[in-house]
Protein backbone atom coordinates (compact mmCIF):
# COMPACT_ATOMS: atom_id res chain seq x y z
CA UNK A 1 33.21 177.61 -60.04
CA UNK A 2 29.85 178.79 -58.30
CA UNK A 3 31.47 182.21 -57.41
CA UNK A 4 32.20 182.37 -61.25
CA UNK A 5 28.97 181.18 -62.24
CA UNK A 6 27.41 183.88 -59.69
CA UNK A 7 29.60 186.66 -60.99
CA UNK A 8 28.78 186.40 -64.58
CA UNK A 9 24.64 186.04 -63.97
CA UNK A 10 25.24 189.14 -61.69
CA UNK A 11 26.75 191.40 -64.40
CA UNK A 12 24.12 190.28 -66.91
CA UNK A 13 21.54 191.45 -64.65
CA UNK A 14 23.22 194.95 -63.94
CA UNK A 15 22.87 194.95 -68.15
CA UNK A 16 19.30 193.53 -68.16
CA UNK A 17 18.11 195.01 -71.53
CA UNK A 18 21.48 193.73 -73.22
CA UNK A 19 21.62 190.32 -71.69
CA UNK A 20 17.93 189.92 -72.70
CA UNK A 21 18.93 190.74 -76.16
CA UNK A 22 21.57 187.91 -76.07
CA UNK A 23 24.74 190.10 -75.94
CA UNK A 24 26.00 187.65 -73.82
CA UNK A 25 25.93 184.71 -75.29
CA UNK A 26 29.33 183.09 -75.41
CA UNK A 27 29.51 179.05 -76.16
CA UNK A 28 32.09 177.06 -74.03
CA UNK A 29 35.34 177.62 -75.78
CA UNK A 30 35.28 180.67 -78.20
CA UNK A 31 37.68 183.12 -77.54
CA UNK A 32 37.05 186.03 -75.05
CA UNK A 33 35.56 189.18 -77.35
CA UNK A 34 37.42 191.97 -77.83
CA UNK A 35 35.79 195.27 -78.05
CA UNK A 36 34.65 198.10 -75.51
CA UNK A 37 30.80 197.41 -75.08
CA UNK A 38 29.56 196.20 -71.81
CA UNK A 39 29.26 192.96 -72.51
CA UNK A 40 32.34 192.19 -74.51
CA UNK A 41 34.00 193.98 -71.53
CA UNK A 42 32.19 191.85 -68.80
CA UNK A 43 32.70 188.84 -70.52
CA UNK A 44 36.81 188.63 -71.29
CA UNK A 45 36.91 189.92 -67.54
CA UNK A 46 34.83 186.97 -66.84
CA UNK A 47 36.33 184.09 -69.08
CA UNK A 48 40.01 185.39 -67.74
CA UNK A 49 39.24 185.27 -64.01
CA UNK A 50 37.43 181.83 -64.95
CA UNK A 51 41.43 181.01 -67.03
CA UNK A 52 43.70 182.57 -64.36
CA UNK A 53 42.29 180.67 -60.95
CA UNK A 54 41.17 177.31 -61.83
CA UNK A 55 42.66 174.48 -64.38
CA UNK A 56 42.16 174.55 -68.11
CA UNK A 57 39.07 176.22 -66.62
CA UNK A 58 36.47 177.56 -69.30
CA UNK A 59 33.13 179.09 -69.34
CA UNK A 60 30.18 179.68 -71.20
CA UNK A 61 26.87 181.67 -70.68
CA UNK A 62 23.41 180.90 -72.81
CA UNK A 63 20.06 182.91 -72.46
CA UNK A 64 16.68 181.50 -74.23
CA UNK A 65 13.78 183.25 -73.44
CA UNK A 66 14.99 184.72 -70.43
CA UNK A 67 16.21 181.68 -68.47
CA UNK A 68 20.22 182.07 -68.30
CA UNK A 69 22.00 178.91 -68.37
CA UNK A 70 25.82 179.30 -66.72
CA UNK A 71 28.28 176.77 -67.10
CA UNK A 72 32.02 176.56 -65.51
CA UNK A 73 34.12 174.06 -66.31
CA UNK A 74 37.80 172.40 -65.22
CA UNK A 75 40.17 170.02 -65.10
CA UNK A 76 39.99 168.34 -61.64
CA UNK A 77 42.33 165.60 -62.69
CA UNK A 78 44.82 166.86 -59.66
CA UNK A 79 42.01 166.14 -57.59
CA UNK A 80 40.95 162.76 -58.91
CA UNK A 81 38.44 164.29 -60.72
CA UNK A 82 37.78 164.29 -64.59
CA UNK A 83 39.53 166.41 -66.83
CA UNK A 84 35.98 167.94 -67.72
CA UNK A 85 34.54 168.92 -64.33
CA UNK A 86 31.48 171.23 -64.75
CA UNK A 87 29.20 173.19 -62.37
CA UNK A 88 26.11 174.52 -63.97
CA UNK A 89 23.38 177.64 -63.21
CA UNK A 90 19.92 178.35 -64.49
CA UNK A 91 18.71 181.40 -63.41
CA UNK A 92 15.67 183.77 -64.79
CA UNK A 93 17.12 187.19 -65.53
């Protein structure tokens, strides 16, 4: 989940000026967007890494005044966790 977290705040800052202009916002589950920009790119590459490697896993990304808020969430119910696990970044972009 951090590597996740990591590797979507990382993309967003190689595409400062379109993070910044909230291009990639995404709320925990809505669907992956389709499309060829950037962003849209970036994040279905992101949300099906996130899909593919861990349980029911999800993400979402939310920028307010240039503070980035990352979230990554699971089911760890295999692992005796809950079935809404969640690791969470703020970073400044």
């Amino acid at each position: 989940a951090v590597t996740y977290a990591y590797d979507i705040l990382e993309r967003m800052r190689a595409n400062h000026a379109s993070a910044v202009a909230g291009n990639y916002n995404i709320a925990m589950s809505d669907d992956a967007p389709t499309g060829s920009s950037i962003p849209a790119t970036d994040l279905a590459q992101w949300l099906g890494l996130i899909a593919g490697n861990l349980p029911a896993g999800d993400g979402e990304a939310l920028i307010n005044a240039r503070i980035v808020t990352v979230r990554v969430q699971w089911d760890d119910t295999r692992a005796g966790g809950t079935t809404t696990e969640q690791f969470e970044l703020k970073s400044e972009l």
